[in-house]
PDB file of N, CA and C in Angstrom:
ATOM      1  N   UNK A   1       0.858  -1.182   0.000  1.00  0.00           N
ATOM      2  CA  UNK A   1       0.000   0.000   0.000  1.00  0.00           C
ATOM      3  C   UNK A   1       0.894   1.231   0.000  1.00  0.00           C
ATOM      4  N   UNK A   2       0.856   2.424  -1.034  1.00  0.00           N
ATOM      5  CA  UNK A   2       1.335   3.216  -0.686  1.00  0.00           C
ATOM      6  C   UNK A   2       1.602   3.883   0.366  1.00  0.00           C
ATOM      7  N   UNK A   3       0.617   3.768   1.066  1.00  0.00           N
ATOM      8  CA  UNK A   3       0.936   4.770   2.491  1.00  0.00           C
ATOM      9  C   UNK A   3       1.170   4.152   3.975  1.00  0.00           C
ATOM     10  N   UNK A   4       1.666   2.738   3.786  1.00  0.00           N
ATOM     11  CA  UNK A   4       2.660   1.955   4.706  1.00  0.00           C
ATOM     12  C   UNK A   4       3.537   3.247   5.496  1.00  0.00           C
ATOM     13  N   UNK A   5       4.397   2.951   4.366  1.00  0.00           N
ATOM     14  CA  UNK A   5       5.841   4.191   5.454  1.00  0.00           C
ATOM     15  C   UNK A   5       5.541   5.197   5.733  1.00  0.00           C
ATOM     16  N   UNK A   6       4.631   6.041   5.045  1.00  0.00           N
ATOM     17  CA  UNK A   6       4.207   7.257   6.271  1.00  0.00           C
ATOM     18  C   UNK A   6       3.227   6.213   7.255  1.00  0.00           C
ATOM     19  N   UNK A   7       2.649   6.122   7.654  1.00  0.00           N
ATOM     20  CA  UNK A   7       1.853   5.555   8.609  1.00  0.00           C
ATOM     21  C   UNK A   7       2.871   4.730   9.369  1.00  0.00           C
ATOM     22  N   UNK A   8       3.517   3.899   9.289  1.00  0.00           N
ATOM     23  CA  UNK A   8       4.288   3.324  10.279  1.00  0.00           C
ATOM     24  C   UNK A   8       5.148   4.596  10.533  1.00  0.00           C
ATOM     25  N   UNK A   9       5.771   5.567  10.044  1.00  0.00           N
ATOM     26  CA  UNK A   9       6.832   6.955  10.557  1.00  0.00           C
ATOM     27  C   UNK A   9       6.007   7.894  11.283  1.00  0.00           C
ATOM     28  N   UNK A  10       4.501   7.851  11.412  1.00  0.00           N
ATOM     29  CA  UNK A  10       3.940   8.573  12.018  1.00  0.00           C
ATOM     30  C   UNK A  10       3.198   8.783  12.578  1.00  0.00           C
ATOM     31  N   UNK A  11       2.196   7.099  12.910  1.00  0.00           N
ATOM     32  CA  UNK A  11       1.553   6.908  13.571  1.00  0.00           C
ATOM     33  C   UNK A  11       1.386   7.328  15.258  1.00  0.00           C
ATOM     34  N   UNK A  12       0.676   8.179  15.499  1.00  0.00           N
ATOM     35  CA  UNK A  12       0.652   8.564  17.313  1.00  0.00           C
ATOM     36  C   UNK A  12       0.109   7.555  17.725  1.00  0.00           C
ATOM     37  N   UNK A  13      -0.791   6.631  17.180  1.00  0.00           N
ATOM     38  CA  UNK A  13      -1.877   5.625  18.051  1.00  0.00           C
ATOM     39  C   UNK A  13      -1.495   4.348  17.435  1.00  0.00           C
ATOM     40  N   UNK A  14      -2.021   3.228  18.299  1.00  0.00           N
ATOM     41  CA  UNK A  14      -2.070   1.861  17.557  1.00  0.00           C
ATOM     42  C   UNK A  14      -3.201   1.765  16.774  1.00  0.00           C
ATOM     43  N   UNK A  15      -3.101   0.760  15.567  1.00  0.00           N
ATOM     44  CA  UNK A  15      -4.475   0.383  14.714  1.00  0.00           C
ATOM     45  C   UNK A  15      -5.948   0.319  15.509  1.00  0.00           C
ATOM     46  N   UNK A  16      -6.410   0.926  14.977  1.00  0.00           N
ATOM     47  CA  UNK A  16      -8.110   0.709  15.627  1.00  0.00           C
ATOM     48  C   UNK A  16      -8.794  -0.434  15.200  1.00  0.00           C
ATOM     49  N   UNK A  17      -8.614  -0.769  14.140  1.00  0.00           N
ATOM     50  CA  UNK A  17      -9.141  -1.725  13.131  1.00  0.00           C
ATOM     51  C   UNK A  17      -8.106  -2.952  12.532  1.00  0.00           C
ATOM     52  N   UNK A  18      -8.583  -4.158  13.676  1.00  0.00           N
ATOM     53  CA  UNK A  18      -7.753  -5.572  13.581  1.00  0.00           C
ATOM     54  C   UNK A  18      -8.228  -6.494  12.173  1.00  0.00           C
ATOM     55  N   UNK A  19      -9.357  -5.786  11.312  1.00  0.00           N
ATOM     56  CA  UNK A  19      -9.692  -7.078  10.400  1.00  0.00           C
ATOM     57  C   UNK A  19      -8.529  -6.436   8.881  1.00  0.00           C
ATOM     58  N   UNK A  20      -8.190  -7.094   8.240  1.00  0.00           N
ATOM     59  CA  UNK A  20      -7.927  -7.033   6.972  1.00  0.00           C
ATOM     60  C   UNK A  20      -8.527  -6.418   5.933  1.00  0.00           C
ATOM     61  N   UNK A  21      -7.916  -6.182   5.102  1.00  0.00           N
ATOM     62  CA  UNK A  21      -8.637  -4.819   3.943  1.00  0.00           C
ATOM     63  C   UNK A  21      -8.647  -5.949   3.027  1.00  0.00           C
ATOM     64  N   UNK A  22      -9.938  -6.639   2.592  1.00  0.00           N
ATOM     65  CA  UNK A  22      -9.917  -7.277   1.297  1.00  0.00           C
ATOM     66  C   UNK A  22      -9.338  -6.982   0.179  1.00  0.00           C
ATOM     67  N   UNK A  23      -8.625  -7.455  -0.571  1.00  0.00           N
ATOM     68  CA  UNK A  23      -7.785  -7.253  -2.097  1.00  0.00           C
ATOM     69  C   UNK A  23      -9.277  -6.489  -2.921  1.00  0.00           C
ATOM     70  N   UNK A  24     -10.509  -6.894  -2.867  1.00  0.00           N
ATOM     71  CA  UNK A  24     -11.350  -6.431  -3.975  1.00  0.00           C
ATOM     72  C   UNK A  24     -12.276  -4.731  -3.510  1.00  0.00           C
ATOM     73  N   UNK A  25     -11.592  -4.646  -2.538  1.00  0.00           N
ATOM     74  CA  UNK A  25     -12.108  -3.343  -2.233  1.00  0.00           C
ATOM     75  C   UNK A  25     -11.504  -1.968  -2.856  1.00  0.00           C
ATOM     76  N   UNK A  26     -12.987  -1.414  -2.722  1.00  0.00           N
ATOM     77  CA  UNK A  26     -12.689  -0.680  -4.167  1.00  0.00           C
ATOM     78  C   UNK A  26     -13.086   1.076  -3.889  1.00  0.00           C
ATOM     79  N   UNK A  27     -13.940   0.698  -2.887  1.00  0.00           N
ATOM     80  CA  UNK A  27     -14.805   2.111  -2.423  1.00  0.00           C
ATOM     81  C   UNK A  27     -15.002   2.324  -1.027  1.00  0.00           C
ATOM     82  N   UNK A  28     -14.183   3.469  -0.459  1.00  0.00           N
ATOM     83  CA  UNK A  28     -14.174   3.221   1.160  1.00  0.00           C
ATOM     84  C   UNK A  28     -14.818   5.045   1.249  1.00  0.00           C
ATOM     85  N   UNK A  29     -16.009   4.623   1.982  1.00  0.00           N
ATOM     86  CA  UNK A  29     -16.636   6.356   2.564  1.00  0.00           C
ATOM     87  C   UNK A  29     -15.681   6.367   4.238  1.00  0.00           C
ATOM     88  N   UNK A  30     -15.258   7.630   3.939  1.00  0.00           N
ATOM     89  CA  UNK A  30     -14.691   8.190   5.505  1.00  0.00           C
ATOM     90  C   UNK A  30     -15.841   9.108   6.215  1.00  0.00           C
ATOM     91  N   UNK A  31     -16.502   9.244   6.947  1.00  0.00           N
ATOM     92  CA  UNK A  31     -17.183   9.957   7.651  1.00  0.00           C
ATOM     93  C   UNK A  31     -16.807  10.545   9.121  1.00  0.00           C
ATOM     94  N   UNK A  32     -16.163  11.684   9.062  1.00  0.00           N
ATOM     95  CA  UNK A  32     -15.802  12.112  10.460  1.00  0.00           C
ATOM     96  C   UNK A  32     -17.036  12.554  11.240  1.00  0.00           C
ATOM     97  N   UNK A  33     -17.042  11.964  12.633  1.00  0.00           N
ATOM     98  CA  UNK A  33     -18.417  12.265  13.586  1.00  0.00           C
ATOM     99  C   UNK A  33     -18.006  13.089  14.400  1.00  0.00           C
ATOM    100  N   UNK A  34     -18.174  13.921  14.459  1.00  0.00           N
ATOM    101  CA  UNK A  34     -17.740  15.309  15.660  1.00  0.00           C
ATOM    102  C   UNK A  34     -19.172  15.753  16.247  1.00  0.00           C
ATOM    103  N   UNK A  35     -19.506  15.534  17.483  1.00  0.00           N
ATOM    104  CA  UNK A  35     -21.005  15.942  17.818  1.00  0.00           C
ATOM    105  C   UNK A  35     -22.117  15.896  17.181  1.00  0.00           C
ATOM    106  N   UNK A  36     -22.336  14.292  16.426  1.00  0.00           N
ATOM    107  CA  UNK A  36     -23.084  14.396  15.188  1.00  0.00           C
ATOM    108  C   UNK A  36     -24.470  13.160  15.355  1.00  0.00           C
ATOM    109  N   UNK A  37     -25.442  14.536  16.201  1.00  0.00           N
ATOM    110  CA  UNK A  37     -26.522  13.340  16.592  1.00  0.00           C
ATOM    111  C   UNK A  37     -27.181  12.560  15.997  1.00  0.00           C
ATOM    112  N   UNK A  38     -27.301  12.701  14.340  1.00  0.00           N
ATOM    113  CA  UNK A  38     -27.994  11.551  13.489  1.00  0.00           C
ATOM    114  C   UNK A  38     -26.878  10.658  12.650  1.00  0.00           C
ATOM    115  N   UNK A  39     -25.805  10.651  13.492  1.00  0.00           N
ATOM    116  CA  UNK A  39     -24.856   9.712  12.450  1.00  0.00           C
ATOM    117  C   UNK A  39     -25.298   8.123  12.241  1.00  0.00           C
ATOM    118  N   UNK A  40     -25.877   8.029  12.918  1.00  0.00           N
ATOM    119  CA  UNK A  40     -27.212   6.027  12.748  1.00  0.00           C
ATOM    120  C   UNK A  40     -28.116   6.493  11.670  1.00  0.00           C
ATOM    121  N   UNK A  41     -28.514   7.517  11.440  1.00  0.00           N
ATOM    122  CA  UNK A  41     -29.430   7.800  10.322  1.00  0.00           C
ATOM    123  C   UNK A  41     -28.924   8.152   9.275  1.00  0.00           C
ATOM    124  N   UNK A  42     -27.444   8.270   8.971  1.00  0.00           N
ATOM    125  CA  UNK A  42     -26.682   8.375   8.188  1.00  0.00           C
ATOM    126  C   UNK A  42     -26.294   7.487   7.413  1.00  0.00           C
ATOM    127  N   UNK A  43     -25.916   6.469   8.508  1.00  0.00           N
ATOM    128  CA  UNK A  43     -25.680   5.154   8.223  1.00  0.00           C
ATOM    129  C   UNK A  43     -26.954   4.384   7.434  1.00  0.00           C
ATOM    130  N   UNK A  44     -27.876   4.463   8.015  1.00  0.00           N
ATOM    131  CA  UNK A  44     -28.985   3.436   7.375  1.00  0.00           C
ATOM    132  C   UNK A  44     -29.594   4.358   6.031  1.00  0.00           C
ATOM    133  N   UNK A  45     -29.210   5.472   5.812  1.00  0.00           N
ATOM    134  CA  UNK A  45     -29.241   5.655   4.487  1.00  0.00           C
ATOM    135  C   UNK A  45     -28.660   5.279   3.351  1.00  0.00           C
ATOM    136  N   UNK A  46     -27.429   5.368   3.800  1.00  0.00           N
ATOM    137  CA  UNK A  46     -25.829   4.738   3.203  1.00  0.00           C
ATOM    138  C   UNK A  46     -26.587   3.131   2.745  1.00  0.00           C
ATOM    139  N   UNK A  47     -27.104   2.372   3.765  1.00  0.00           N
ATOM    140  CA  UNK A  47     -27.239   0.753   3.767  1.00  0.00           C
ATOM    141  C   UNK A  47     -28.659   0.744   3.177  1.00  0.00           C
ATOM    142  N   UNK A  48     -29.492   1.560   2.849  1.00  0.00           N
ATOM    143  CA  UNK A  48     -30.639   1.250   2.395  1.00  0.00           C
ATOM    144  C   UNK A  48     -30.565   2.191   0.984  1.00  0.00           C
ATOM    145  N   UNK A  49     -29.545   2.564   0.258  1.00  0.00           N
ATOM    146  CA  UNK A  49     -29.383   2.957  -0.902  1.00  0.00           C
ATOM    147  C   UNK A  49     -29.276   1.473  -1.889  1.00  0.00           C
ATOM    148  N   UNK A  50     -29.455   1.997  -2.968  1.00  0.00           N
ATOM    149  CA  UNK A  50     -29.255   0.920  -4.435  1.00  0.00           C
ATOM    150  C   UNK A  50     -27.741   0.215  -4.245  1.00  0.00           C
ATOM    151  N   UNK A  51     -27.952  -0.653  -4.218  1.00  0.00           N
ATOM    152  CA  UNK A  51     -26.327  -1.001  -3.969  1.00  0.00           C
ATOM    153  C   UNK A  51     -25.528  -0.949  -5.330  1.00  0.00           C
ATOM    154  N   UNK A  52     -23.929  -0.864  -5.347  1.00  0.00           N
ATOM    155  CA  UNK A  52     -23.171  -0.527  -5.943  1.00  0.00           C
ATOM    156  C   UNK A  52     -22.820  -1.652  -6.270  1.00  0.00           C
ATOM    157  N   UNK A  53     -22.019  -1.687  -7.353  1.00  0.00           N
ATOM    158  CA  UNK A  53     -21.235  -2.905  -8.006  1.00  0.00           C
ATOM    159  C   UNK A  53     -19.771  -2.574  -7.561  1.00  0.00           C
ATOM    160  N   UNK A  54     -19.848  -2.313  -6.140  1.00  0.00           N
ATOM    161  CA  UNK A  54     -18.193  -2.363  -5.974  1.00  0.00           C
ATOM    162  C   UNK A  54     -18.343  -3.248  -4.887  1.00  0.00           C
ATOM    163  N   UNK A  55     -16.551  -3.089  -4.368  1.00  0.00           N
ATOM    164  CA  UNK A  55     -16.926  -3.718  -2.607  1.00  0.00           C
ATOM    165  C   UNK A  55     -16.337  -2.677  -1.594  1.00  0.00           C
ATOM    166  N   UNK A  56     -17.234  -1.739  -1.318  1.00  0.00           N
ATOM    167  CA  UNK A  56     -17.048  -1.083  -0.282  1.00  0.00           C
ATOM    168  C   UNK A  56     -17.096  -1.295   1.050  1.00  0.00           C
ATOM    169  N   UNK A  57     -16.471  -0.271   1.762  1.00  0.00           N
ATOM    170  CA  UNK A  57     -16.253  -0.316   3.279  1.00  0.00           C
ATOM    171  C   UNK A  57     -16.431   1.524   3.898  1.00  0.00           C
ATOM    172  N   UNK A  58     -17.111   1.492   4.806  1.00  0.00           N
ATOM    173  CA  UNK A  58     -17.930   2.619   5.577  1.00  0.00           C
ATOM    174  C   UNK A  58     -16.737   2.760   6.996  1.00  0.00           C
ATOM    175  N   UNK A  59     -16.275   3.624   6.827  1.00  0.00           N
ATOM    176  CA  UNK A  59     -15.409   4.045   8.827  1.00  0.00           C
ATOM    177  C   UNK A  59     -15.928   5.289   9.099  1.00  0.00           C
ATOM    178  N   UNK A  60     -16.542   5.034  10.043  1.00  0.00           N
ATOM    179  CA  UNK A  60     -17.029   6.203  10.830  1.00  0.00           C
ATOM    180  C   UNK A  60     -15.956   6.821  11.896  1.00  0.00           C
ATOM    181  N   UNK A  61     -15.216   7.753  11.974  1.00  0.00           N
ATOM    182  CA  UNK A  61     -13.882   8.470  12.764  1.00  0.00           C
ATOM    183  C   UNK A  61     -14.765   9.184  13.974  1.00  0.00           C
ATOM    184  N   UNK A  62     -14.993   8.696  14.745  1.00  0.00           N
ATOM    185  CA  UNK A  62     -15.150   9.789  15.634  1.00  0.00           C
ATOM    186  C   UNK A  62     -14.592  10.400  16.867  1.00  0.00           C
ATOM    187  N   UNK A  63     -14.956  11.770  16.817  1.00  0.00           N
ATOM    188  CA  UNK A  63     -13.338  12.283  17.384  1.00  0.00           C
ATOM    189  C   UNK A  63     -14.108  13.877  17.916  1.00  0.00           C
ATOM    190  N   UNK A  64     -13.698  14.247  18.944  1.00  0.00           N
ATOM    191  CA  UNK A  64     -13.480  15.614  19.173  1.00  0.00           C
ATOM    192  C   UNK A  64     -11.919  16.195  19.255  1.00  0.00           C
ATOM    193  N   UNK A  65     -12.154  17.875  19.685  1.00  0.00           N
ATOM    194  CA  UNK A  65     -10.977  18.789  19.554  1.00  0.00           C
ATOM    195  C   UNK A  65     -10.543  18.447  21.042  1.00  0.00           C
ATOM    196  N   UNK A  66      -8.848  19.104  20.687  1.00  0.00           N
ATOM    197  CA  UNK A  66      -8.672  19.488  22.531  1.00  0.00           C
ATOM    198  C   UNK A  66      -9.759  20.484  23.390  1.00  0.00           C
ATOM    199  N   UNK A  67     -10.393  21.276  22.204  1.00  0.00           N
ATOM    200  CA  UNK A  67     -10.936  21.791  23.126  1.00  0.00           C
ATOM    201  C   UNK A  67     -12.402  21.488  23.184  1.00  0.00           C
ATOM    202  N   UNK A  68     -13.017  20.739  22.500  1.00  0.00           N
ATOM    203  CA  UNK A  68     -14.456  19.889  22.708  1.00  0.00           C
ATOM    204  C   UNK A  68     -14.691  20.036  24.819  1.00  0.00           C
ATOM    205  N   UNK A  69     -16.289  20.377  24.766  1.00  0.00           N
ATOM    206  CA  UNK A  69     -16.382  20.452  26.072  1.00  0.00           C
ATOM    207  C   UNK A  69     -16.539  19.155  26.833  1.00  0.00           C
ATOM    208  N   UNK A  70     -16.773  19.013  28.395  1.00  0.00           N
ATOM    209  CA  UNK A  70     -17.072  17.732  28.441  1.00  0.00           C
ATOM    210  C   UNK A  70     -17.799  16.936  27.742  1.00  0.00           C
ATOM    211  N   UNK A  71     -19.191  17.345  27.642  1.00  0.00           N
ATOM    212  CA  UNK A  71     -20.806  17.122  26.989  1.00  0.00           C
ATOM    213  C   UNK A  71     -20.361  16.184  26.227  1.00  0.00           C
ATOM    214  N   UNK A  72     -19.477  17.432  24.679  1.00  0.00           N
ATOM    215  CA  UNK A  72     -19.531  16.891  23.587  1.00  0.00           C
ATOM    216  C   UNK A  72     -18.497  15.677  23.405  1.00  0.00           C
ATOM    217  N   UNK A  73     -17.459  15.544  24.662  1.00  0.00           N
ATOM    218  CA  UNK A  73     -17.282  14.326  24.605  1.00  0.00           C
ATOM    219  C   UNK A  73     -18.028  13.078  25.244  1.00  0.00           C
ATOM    220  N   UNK A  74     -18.803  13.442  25.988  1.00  0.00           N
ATOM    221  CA  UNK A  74     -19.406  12.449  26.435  1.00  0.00           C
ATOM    222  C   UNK A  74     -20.072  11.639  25.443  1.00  0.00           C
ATOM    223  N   UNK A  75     -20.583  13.163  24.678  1.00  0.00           N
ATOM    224  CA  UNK A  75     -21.845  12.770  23.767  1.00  0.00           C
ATOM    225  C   UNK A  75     -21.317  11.689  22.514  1.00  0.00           C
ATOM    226  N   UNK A  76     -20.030  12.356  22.132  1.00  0.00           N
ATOM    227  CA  UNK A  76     -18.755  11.150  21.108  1.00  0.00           C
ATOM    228  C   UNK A  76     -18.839   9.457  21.991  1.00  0.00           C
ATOM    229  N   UNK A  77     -18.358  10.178  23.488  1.00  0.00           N
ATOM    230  CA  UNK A  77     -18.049   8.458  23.668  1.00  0.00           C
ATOM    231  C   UNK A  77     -19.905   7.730  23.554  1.00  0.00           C
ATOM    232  N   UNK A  78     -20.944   8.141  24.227  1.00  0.00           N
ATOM    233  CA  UNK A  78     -22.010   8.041  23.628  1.00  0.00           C
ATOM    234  C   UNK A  78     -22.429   7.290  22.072  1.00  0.00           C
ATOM    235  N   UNK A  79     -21.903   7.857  21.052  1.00  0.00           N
ATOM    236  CA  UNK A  79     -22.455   7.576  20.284  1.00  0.00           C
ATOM    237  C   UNK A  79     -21.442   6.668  19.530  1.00  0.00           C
ATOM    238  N   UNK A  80     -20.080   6.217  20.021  1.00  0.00           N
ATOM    239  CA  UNK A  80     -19.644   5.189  19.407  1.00  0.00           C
ATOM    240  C   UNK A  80     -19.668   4.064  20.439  1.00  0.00           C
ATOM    241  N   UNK A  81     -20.786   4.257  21.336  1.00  0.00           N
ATOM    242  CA  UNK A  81     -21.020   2.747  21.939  1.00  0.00           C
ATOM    243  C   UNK A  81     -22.398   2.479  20.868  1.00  0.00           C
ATOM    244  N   UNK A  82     -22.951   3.632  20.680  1.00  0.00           N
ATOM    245  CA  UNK A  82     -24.338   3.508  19.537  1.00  0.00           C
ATOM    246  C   UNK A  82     -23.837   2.731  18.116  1.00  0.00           C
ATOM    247  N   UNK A  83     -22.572   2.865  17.806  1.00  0.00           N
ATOM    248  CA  UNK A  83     -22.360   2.934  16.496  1.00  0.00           C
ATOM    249  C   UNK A  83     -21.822   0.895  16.389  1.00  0.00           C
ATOM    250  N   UNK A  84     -21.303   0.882  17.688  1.00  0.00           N
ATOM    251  CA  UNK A  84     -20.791  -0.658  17.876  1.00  0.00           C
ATOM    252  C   UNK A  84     -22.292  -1.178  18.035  1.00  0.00           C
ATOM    253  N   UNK A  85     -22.879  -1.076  18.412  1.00  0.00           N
ATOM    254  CA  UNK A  85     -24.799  -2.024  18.537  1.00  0.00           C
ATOM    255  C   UNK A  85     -25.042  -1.839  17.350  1.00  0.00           C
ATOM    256  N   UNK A  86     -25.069  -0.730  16.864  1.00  0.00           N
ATOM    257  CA  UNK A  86     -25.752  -0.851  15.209  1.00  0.00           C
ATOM    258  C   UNK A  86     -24.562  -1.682  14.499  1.00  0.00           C
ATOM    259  N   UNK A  87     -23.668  -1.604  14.495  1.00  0.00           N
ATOM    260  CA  UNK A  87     -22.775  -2.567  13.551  1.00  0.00           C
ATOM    261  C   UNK A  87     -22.918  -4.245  14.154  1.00  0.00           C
TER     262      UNK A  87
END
């Protein structure tokens, strides 16, 4: 993959994601969630569209700032316990 050696030279965190990237994947949506109360309704739009003739993969990033208040982190850690039940 091209972007091996930057990512191993610059990684701050360990991998989030232990499964393998299939060889036939073809179409990956990034969606950053920053305080984003309908991101499940996002999703089931995404999954209840016409499907594609590719093989895609959906990552939802979610993340606040240093300076995000408590709330809105709560509300992040919140909604990626939401996002693990719906998956």
């Amino acid at each position: 993959m091209f972007a091996d050696r930057y990512i191993q030279k610059n990684a701050v965190y360990p991998a989030f994601i232990d499964a393998g990237v299939s060889s036939l994947l073809s179409v990956i949506v990034m969606i950053p969630c920053l305080n984003e109360p309908e991101i499940i309704q996002t999703l089931e739009s995404l999954w209840s569209a016409d499907p594609v003739d590719a093989h895609c993969e959906v990552i939802v990033a979610v993340n606040n700032s240093e300076n995000s208040t408590a709330a809105v982190k709560e509300f992040n850690r919140a909604t990626w316990r939401r996002l693990l039940d719906w998956n």
